[in-house]
Protein backbone atom coordinates (compact mmCIF):
# COMPACT_ATOMS: atom_id res chain seq x y z
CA UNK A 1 -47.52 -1.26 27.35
CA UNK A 2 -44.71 -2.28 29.29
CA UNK A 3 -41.22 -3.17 29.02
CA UNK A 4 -42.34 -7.17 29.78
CA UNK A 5 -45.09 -7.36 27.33
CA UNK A 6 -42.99 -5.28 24.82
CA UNK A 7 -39.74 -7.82 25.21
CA UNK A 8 -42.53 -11.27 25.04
CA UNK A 9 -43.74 -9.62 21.65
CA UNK A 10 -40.15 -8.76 20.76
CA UNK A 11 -39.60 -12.62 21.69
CA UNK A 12 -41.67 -13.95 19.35
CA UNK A 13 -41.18 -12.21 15.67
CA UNK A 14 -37.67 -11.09 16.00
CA UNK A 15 -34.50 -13.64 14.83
CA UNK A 16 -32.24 -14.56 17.88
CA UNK A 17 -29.30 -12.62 16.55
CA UNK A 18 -29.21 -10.65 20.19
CA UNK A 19 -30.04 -12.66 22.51
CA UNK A 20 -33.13 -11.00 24.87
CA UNK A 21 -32.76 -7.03 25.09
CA UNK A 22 -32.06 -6.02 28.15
CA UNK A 23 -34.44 -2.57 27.88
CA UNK A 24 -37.03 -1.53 25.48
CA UNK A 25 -36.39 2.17 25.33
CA UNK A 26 -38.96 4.53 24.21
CA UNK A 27 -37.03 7.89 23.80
CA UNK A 28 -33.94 9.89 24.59
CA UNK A 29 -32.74 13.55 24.83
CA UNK A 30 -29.21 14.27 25.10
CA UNK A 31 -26.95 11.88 27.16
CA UNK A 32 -30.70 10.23 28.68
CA UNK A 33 -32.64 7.57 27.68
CA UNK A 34 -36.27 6.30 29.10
CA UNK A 35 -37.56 3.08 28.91
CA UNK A 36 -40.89 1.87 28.20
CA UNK A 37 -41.51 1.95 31.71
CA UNK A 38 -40.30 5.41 32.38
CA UNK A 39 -37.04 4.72 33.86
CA UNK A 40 -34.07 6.82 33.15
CA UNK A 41 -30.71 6.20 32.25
CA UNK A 42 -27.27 7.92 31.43
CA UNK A 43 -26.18 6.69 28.14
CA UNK A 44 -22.40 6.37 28.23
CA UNK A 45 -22.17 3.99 25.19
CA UNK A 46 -24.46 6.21 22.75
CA UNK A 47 -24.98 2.96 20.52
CA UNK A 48 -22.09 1.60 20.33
CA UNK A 49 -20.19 5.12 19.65
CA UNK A 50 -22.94 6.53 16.89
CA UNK A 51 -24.26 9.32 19.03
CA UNK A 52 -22.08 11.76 18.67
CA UNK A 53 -24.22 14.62 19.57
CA UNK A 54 -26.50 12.62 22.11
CA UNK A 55 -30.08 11.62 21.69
CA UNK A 56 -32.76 13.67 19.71
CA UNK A 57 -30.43 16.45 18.39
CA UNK A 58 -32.01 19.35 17.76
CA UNK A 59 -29.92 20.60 14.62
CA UNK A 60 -29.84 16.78 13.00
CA UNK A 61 -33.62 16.04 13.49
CA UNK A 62 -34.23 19.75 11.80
CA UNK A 63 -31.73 18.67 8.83
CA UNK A 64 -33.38 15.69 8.60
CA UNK A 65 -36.72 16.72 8.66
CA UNK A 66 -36.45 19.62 6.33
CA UNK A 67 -35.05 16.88 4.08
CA UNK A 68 -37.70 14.57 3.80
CA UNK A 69 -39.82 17.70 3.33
CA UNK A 70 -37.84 18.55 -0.23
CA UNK A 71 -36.37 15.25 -1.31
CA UNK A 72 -36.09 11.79 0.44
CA UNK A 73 -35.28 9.52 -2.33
CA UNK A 74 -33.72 9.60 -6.10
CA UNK A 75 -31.52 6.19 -6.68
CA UNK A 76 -28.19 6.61 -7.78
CA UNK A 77 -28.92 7.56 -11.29
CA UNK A 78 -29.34 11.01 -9.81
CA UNK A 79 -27.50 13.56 -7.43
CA UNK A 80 -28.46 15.58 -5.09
CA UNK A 81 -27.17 18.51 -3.88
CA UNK A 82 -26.51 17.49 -0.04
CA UNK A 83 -25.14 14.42 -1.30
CA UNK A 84 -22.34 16.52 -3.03
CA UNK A 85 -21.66 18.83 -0.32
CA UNK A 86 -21.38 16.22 2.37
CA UNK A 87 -18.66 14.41 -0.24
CA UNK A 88 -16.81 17.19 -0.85
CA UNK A 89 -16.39 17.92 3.58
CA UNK A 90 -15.11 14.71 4.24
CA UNK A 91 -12.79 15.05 0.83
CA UNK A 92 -10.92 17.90 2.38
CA UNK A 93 -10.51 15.81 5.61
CA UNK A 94 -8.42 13.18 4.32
CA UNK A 95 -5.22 15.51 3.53
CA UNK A 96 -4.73 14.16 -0.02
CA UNK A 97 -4.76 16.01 -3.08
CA UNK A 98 -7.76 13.70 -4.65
CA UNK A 99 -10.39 11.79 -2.69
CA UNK A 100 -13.16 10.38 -4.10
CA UNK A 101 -15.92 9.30 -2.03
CA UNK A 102 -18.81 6.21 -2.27
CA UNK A 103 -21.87 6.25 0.13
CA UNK A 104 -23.40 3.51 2.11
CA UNK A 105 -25.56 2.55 4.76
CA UNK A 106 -23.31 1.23 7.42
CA UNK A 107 -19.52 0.62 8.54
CA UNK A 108 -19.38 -3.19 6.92
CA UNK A 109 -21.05 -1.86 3.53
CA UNK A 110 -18.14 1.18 3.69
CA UNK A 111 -15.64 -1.84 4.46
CA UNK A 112 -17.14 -3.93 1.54
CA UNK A 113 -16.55 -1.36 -0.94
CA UNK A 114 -12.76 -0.86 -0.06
CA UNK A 115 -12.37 -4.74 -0.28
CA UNK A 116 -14.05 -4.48 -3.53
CA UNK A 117 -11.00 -1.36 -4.40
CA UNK A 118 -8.13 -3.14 -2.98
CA UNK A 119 -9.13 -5.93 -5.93
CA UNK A 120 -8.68 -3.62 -8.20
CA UNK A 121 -5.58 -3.22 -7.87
CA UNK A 122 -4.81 -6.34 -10.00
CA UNK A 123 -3.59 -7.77 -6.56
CA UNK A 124 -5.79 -10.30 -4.08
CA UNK A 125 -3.65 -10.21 -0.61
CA UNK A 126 -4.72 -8.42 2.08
CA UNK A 127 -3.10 -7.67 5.57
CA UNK A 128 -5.12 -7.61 8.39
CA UNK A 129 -4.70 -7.08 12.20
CA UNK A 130 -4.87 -9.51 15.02
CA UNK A 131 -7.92 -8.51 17.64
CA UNK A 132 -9.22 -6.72 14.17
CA UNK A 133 -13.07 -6.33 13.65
CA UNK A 134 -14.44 -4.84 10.59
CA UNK A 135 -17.83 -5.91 10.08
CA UNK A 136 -20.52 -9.16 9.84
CA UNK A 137 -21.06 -9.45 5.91
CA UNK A 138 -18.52 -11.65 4.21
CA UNK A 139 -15.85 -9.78 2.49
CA UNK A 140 -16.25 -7.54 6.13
CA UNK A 141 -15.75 -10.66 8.37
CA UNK A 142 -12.96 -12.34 5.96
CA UNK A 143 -10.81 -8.83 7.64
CA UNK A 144 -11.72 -9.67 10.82
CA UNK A 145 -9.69 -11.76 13.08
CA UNK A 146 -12.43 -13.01 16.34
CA UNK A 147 -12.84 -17.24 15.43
CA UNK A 148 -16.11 -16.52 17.02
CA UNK A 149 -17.73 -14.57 14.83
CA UNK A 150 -15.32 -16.37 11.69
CA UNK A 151 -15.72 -20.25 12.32
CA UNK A 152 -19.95 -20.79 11.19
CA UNK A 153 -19.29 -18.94 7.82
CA UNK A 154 -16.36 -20.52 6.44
CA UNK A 155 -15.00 -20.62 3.77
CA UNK A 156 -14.45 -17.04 3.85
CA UNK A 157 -13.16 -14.65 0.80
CA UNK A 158 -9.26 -15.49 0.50
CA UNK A 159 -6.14 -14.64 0.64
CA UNK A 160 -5.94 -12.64 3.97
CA UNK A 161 -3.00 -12.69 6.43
CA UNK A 162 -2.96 -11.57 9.99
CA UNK A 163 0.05 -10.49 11.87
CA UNK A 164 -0.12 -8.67 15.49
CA UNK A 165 -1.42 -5.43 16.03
CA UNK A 166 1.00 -2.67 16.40
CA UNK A 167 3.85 -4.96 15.45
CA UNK A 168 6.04 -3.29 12.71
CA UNK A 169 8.86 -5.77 12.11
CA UNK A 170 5.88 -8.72 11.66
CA UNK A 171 3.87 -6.27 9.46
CA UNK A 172 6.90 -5.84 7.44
CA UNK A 173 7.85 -9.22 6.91
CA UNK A 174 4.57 -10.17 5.45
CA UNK A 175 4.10 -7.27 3.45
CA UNK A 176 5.24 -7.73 -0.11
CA UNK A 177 4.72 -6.65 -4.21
CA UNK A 178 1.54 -9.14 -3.53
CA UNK A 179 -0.11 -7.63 -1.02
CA UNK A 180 -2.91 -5.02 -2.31
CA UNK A 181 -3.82 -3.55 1.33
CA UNK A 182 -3.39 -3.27 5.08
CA UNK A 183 -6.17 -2.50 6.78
CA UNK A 184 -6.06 -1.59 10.11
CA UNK A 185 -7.90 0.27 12.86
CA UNK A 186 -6.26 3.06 14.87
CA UNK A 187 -7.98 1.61 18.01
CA UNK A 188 -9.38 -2.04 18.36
CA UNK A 189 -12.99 -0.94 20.02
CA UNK A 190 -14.12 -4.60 19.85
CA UNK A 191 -10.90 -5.85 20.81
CA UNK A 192 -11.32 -3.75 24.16
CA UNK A 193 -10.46 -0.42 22.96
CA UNK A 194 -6.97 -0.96 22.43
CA UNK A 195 -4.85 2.08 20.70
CA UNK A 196 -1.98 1.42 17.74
CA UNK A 197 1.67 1.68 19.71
CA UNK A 198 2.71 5.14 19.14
CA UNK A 199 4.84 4.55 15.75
CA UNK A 200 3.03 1.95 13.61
CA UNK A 201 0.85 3.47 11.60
CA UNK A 202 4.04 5.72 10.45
CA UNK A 203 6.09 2.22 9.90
CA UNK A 204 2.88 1.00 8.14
CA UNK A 205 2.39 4.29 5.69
CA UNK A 206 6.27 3.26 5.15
CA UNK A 207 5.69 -0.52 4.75
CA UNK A 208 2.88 -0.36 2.27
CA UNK A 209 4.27 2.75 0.17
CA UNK A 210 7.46 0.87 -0.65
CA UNK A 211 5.42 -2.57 -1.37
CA UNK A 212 2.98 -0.46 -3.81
CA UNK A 213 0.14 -1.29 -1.42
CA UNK A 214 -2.65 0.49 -0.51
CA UNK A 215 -2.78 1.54 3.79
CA UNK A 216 -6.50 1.26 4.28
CA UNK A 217 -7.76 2.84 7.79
CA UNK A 218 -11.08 1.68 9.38
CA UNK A 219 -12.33 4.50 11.55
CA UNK A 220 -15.79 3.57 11.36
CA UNK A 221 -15.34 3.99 14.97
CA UNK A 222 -12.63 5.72 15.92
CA UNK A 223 -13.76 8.59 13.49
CA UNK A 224 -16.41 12.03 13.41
CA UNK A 225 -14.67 12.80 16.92
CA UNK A 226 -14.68 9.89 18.51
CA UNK A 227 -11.07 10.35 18.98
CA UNK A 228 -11.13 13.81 19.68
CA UNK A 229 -10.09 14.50 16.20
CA UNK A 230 -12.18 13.96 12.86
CA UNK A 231 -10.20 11.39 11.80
CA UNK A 232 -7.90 10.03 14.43
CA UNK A 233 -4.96 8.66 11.88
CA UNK A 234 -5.03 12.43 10.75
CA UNK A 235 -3.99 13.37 13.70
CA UNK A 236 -0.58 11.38 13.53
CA UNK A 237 0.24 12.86 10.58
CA UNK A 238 -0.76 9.93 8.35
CA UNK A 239 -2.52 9.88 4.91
CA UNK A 240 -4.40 6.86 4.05
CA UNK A 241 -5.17 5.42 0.81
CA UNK A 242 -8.60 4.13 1.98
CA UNK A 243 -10.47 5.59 4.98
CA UNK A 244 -13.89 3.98 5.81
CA UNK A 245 -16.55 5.51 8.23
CA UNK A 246 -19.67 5.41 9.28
CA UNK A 247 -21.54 5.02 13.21
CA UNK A 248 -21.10 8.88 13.91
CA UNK A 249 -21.36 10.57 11.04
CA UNK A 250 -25.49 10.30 10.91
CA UNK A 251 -25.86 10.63 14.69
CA UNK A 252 -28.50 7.34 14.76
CA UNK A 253 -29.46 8.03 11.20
CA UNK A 254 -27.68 5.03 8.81
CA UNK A 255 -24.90 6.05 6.75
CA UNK A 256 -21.62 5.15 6.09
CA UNK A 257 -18.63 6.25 3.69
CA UNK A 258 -15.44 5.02 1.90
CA UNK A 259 -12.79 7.68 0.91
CA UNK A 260 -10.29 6.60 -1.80
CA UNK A 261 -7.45 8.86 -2.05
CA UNK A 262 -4.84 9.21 -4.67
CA UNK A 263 -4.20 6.21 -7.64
CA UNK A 264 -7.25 4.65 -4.89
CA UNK A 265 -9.64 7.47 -6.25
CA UNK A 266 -10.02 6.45 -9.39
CA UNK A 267 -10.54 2.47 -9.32
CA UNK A 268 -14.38 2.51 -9.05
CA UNK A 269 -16.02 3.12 -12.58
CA UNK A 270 -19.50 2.76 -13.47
CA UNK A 271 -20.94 -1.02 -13.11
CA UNK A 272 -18.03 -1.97 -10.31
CA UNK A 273 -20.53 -1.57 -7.54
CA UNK A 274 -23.35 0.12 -6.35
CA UNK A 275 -26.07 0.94 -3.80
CA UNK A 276 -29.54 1.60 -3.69
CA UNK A 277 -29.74 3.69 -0.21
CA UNK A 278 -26.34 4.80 -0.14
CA UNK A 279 -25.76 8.70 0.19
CA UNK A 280 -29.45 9.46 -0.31
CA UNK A 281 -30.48 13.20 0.47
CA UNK A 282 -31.47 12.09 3.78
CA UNK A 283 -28.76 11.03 5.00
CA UNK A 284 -26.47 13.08 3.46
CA UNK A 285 -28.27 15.84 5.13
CA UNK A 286 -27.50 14.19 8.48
CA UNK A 287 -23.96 13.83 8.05
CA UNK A 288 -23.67 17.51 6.92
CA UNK A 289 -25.74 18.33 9.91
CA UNK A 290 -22.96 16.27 12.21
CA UNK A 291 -20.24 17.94 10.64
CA UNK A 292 -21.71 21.10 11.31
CA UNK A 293 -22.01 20.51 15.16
CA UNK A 294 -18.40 18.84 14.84
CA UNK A 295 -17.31 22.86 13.99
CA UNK A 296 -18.28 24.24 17.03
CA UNK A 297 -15.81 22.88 19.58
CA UNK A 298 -17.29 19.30 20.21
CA UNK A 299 -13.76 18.01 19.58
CA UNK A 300 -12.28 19.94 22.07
CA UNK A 301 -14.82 18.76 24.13
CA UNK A 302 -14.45 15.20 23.50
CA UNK A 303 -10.72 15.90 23.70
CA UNK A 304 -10.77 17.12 27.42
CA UNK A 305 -13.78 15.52 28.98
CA UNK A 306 -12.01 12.08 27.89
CA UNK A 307 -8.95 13.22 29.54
CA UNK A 308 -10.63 13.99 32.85
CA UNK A 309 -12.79 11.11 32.55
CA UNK A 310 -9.60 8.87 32.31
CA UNK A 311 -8.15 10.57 34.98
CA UNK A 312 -10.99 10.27 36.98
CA UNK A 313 -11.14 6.74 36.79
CA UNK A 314 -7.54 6.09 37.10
CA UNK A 315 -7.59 7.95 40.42
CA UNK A 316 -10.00 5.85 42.04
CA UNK A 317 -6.84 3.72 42.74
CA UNK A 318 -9.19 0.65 42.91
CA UNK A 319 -7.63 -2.74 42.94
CA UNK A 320 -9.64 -4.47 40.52
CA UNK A 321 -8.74 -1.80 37.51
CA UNK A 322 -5.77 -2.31 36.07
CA UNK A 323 -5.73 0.80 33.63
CA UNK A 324 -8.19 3.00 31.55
CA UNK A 325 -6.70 3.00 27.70
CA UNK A 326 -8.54 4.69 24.72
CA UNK A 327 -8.65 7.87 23.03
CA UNK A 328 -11.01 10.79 23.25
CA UNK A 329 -14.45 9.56 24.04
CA UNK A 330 -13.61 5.77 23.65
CA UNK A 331 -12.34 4.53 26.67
CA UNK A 332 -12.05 0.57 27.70
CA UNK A 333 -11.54 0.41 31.64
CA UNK A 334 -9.21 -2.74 31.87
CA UNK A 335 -9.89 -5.09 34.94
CA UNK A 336 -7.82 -7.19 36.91
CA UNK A 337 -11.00 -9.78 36.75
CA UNK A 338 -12.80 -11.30 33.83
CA UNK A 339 -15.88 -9.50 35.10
CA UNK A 340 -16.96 -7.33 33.11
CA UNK A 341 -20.06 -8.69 31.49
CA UNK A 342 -21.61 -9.06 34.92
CA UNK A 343 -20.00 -4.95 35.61
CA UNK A 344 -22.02 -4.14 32.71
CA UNK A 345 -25.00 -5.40 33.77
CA UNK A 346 -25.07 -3.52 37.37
CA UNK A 347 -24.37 -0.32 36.01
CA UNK A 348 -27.22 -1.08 33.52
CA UNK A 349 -29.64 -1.93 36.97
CA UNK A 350 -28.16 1.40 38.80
CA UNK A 351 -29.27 3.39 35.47
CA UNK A 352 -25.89 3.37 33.43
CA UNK A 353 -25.37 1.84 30.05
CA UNK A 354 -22.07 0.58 29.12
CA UNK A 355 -21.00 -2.73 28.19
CA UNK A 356 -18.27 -5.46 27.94
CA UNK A 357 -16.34 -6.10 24.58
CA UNK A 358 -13.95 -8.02 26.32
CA UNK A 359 -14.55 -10.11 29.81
CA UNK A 360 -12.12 -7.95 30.91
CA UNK A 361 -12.91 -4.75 29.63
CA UNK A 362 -15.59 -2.55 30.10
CA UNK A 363 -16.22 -0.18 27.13
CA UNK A 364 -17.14 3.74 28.16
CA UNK A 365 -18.29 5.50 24.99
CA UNK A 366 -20.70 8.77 26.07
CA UNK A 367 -22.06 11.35 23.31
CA UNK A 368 -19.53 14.06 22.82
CA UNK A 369 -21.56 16.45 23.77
CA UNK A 370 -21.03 15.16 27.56
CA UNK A 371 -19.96 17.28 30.64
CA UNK A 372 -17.80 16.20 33.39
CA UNK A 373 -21.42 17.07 35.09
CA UNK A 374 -23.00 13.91 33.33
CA UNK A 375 -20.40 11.30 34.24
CA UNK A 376 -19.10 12.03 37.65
CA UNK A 377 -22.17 10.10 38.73
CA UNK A 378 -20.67 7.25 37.14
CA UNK A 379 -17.13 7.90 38.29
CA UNK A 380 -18.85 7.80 41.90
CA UNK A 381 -20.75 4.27 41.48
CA UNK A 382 -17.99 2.57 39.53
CA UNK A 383 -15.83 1.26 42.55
CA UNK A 384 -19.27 -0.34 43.98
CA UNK A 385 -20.33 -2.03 41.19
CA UNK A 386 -16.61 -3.50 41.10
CA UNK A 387 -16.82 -4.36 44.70
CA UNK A 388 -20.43 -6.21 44.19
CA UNK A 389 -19.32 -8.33 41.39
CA UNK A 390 -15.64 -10.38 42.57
C-alpha cells in the first residue's frame, strides 16, 4: 500500500492531535529509516531524542524479545527481577547516598510523580523555568511555561511561579521556606535547545538547600547520553533531589523513571500513587539493555561526534546561522531568519529528518551511535536548503 492511501486511512480514524504526518515509515536500521514507499532517509532527530542506539538495535530487540519469552506482565503487586536491577543502575547514577526509584511509561508520567513528591513535602509552591516544557498531562503542563500549549486547559494545578531561565538573582528572590521545588531542565530542547548559563544549577543546588526545597532536574531529554554524559547535571557536579527520565532509556520501547534522592526517597508509601505498566519486565529489560550499550563508549561517542558536528556547522560561515548551541547529541542550529519550519521540511524532501522547535531554530538530534560518516551528508546540504528557503 502506499504512503497516500496509508496517510487517507490514517486521515480518517486517527484524532487531529498532529496535524497530517508527513511520512508513513515502515522500518529502520540504525541511523535509516524507509518509508512505505521505499524511500530512505537519515534520521538525525531519532524521535525526538529516544533513539539512542538508532533504529532496530540488535542487543535491545534481543533483551526485549527474550523478555516477552519469560515474563511480559505481573502488575505492581509483584517484582521482577529486571525491574530491580534496572532500579538499582540508575540508583548509583544519581551520586546520593539513597535513591529510590518509581517506573512509568513516559517523561510526563515520570514528571507527574515528582509533582505528586514535591506535595509531600507539606509545601504546594513550585518554581519553574521560563521557555520550560515538561510534559502534556496536567500537573506536567501546570510546569510548563509555552501559553500555547497552557491557555485551552486552564485552570491549571496551582501555585507555580516562573522566573527566567538561568537567572540566579530572580531564582533567588522567589525562592523561599514556601517553595517545595525547582524544577528545571539542564537544556530547554523545546525551547530551541538552549543550555543552563554555566553557574546556575550550582546557585540553584545553593538556593533551594538553604530554602529546605527540593532541586528537581528534568532530563527526560537531556539524559541516557544525550548530553554526552548519563545524566548531564551530573556532570556539573550537582546532586538533585528529584531526577526524572525517560525518551532514551527504552530506545523506542515506553518507559520512563523518577529518582528521589535523600529525605525525597522516602515520601512515596504504599496507596500515594501507582501504575499499571510502569517498570514492567519488558521494559525494564530495555532500559537495562540501553544501559548496557551506554558502557561501551557511546558517550564518548556522542561526546565527540557532537563536537565535530558543531564545529562543522559553525564553519560553514553561512550568513543565515547565527550559532549552533546544545550539548552532546542535542544541537539547535540558531538562524538569523524565522525559517526554520519551512528548513525542516526541505531537508525532510532531500531525505533528512530534523525539525523546528522554534521558528528560528532547527533541532539536530541523531542516534548516538552516529559517525561523522552519517552526517557530513547533512553538513554538505545544509547551506542549500538555507539558501532555498529566504
Amino acid at each position: 500500500m502506499t504512503q497516500d492511501q496509508l496517510i487517507h486511512r490514517y486521515d480518517a480514524v486517527m484524532m487531529n492531535a498532529f496535524g497530517a504526518p508527513k511520512r508513513v515509515f515502515a522500518r529502520g536500521e540504525g541511523v535509516h529509516v524507509w518509508d512505505a514507499d521505499g524511500r530512505r532517509y537519515t534520521d538525525l532527530l531519532s524521535g525526538i531524542a529516544v533513539l539512542a542506539l538508532g533504529h532496530a538495535n540488535p542487543a535491545v530487540t534481543r533483551a526485549i524479545t527474550d523478555q516477552l519469552h519469560q515474563l511480559g506482565h505481573v502488575s505492581n503487586f509483584f517484582a521482577s527481577e529486571p525491574q530491580i536491577r534496572l532500579a538499582e543502575r540508575l540508583a548509583a547514577l544519581t551520586g546520593a547516598a539513597e535513591t529510590r526509584v518509581f517506573f512509568a511509561n513516559s517523561g510526563t508520567e515520570a514528571n507527574e510523580a515528582a509533582f505528586k513528591i514535591t506535595r509531600l513535602t507539606r509545601r504546594t509552591r513550585i518554581i519553574a523555568m521560563e521557555g520550560s516544557f515538561h510534559g502534556r498531562t496536567m500537573g506536567a503542563l501546570a510546569l510548563t511555561s509555552s501559553e500555547k500549549y497552557r491557555a485551552p486547559f486552564e485552570p491549571l494545578p496551582g501555585d507555580v511561579t516562573f522566573v527566567p531561565f538561568g537567572d540566579a538573582p530572580a531564582l533567588a528572590a522567589a525562592v523561599d521556606e514556601t517553595v517545595a521545588a525547582v524544577i528545571l531542565e539542564t537544556v530547554q530542547g523545546e525551547n530551541g535547545v538552549v543550555p543552563v548559563p554555566a553557574g546556575f544549577l550550582a546557585e540553584a543546588r545553593r538556593i533551594t538547600r538553604e530554602a529546605g526545597a527540593l532541586l528537581w532536574i528534568d532530563e527526560v531529554q537531556t539524559g541516557m547520553g544525550r548530553s554526552g554524559e548519563y545524566l548531564a547535571h551530573r556532570a556539573d557536579g550537582i546532586v538533585a533531589d528529584l531526577v526524572t527520565l525517560a525518551k532514551g532509556l527504552g530506545n523506542g520501547f515506553p518507559i520512563g523513571a523518577c529518582l528521589a534522592s535523600g529525605p525525597a526517597a522516602g515520601l512515596i508509601t504504599p496507596g500515594l500513587h501507582g501504575t499499571t505498566f510502569g517498570g514492567n519486565p519488558v521494559a525494564a529489560a530495555a532500559g537495562n539493555a540501553v544501559l548496557d550499550q551506554l558502557e561501551g563508549g557511546v558517550l564518548e561517542n556522542a561526546r565527540a561526534v557532537g563536537a565535530w558536528l558543531a564545529d562543522a556547522i559553525r564553519e560553514l560561515g553561512h550568513p543565515k546561522i547565527a550559532e549552533v548551541r546544545g550539548r552532546g547529541l542535542l544541537l539547535g542550529v540558531v538562524l538569523t531568519e524565522d525559517i526554520a519550519p519551512r528548513v525542516a521540511d526541505a531537508a525532510l524532501e532531500a531525505g533528512w529528518i530534523i525539525n523546528a522547535p522554534r521558528p528560528g531554530v532547527l533541532r539536530v538530534a541523531p542516534p548516538l551511535i552516529s559517525t561523522r560518516e552519517d552526517l557530513e551528508g547533512f553538513v554538505a546540504v545544509l547551506p542549500g536548503l538555507l539558501d532555498a528557503h529566504g
